[in-house]
Structure formats: structure tokens, C-alpha cells
C-alpha atoms as a PDB file:
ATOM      1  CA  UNK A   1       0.000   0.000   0.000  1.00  0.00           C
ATOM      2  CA  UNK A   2       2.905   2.218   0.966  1.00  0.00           C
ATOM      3  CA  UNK A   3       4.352   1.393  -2.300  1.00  0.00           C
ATOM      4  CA  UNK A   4       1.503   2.085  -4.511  1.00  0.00           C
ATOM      5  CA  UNK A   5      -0.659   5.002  -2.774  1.00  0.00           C
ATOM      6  CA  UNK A   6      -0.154   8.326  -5.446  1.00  0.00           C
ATOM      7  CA  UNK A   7      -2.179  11.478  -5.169  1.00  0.00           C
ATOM      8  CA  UNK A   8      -5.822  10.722  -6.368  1.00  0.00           C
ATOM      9  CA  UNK A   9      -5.468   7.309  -5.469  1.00  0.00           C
ATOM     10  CA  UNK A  10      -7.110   5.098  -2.824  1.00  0.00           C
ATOM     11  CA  UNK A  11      -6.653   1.828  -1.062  1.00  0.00           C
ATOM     12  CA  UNK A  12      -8.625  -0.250   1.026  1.00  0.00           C
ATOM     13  CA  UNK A  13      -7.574  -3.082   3.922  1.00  0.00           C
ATOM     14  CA  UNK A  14      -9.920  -4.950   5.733  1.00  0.00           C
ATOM     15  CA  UNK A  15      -9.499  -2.482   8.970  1.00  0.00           C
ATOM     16  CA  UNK A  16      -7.679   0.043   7.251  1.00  0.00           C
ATOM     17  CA  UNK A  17      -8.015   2.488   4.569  1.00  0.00           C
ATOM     18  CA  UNK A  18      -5.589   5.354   2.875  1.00  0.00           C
ATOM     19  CA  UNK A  19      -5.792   8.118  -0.028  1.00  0.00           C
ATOM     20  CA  UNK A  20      -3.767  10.064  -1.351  1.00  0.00           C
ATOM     21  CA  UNK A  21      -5.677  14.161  -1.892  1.00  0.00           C
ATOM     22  CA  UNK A  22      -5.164  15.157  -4.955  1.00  0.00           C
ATOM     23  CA  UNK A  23      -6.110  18.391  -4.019  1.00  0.00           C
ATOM     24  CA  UNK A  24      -2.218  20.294  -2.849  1.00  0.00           C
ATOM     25  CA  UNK A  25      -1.918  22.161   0.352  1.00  0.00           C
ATOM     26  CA  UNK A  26       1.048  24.548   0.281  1.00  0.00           C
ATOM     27  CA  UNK A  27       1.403  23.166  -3.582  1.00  0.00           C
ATOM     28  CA  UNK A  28       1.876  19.667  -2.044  1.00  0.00           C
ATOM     29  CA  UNK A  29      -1.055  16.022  -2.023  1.00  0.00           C
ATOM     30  CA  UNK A  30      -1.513  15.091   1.274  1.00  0.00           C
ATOM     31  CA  UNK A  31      -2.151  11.429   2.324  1.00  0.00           C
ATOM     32  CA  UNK A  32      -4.608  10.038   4.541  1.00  0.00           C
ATOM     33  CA  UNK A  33      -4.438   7.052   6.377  1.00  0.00           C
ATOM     34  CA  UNK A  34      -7.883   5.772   8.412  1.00  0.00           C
ATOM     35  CA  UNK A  35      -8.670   2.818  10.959  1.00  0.00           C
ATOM     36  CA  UNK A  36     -12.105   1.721  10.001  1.00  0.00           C
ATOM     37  CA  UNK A  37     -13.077   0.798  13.641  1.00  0.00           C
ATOM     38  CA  UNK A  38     -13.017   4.048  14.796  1.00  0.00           C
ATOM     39  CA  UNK A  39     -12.334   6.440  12.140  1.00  0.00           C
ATOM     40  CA  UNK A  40      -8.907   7.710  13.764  1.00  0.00           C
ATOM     41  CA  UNK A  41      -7.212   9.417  11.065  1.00  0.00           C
ATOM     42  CA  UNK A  42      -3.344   9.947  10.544  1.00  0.00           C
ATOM     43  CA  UNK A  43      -2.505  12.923   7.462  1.00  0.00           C
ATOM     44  CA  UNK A  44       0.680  13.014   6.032  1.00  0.00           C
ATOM     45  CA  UNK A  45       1.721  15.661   3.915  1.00  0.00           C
ATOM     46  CA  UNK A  46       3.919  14.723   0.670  1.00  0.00           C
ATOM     47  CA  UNK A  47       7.171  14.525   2.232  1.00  0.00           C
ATOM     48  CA  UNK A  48       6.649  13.049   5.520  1.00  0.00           C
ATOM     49  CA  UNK A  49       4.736  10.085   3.148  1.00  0.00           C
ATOM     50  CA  UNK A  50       7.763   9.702   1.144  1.00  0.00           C
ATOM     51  CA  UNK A  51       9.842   9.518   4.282  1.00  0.00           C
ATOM     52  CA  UNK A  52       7.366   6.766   5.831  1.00  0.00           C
ATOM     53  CA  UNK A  53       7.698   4.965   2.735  1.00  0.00           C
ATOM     54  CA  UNK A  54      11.214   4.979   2.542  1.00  0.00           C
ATOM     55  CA  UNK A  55      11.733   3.900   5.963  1.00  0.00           C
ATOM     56  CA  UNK A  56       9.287   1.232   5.367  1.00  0.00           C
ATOM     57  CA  UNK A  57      10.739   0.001   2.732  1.00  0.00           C
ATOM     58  CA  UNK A  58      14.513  -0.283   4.595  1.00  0.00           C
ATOM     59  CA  UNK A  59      13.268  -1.823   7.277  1.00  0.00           C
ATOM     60  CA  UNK A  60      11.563  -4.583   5.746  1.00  0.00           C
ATOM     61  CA  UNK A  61      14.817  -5.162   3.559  1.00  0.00           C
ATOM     62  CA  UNK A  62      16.236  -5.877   6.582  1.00  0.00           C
ATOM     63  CA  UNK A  63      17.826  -9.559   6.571  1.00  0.00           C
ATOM     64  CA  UNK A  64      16.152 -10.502  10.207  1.00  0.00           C
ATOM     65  CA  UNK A  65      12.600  -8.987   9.311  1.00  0.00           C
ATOM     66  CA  UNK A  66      12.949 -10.462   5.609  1.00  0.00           C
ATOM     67  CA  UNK A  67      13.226 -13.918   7.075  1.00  0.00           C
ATOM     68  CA  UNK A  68      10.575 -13.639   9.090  1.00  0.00           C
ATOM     69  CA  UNK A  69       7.773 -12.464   6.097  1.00  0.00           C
ATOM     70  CA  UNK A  70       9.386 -14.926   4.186  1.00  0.00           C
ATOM     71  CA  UNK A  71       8.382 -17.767   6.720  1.00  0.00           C
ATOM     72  CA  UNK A  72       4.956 -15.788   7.090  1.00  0.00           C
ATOM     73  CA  UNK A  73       4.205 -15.876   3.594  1.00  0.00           C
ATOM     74  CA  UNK A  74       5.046 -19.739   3.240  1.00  0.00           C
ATOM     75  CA  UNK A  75       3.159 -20.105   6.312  1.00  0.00           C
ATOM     76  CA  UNK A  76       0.247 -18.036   5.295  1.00  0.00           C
ATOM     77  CA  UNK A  77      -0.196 -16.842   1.713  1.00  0.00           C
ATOM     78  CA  UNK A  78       1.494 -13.029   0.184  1.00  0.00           C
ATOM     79  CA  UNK A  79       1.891 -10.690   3.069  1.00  0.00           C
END
């Protein structure tokens, strides 16, 4: 979802959902991220999403956390 989520865009979990505004504040999207149970809502403008992202994506390139999806997802289906 990280990956994937551009401005205009949305995605929906089974208890989450995101989207990315394609409407700019201060000339930048901003990206929403929502718990369906209770509507709390996390916004992220452009560059704090790009940050998440990209920590994301180096932590689960990590050789101790790949291991472990890669067990999960033998285990369990795609994660």
C-alpha cells in the first residue's frame, strides 16, 4: 500500500483504509491514512509520506525482518 498510494489514489484493507488528496496544500497532495473501527485518522503531507515509505521500505529489507515475512508468507499466503 505504501508502495503504490499516489495522489488521487485510494486503497482499502480490511481495517484500514488510505488516499492520497489530490487536491495540494502549500502546492503539495496530502495522504490520509484511516482505521475503520473508529475512524482515527493519521494525514501526512507529501514529504513526511515519502519519508514513511522509505523507511518502510529499509526496514523490511532488513535480513532478520525479511526472514521472518518470508516464513509468514510460506506459512500463510502473500503478506
Amino acid at each position: 500500500m505504501l508502495r503504490q498510494l499516489g495522489p488521487g489514489q485510494t486503497w482499502g484493507g480490511v481495517y484500514f483504509s488510505a488516499s492520497g488528496d489530490a487536491t495540494e496544500t502549500k502546492g503539495q497532495p496530502l495522504f490520509h491514512f484511516s482505521r475503520r473501527r473508529d475512524h482515527v485518522l493519521f494525514t501526512f503531507s507529501a514529504a513526511d509520506w515519502r519519508c514513511l515509505k522509505e523507511s518502510f521500505s529499509a526496514v523490511l529489507e532488513r535480513p532478520e525482518i525479511r526472514s521472518v515475512l518470508d516464513h509468514l508468507s510460506l506459512e500463510y499466503g502473500e503478506i
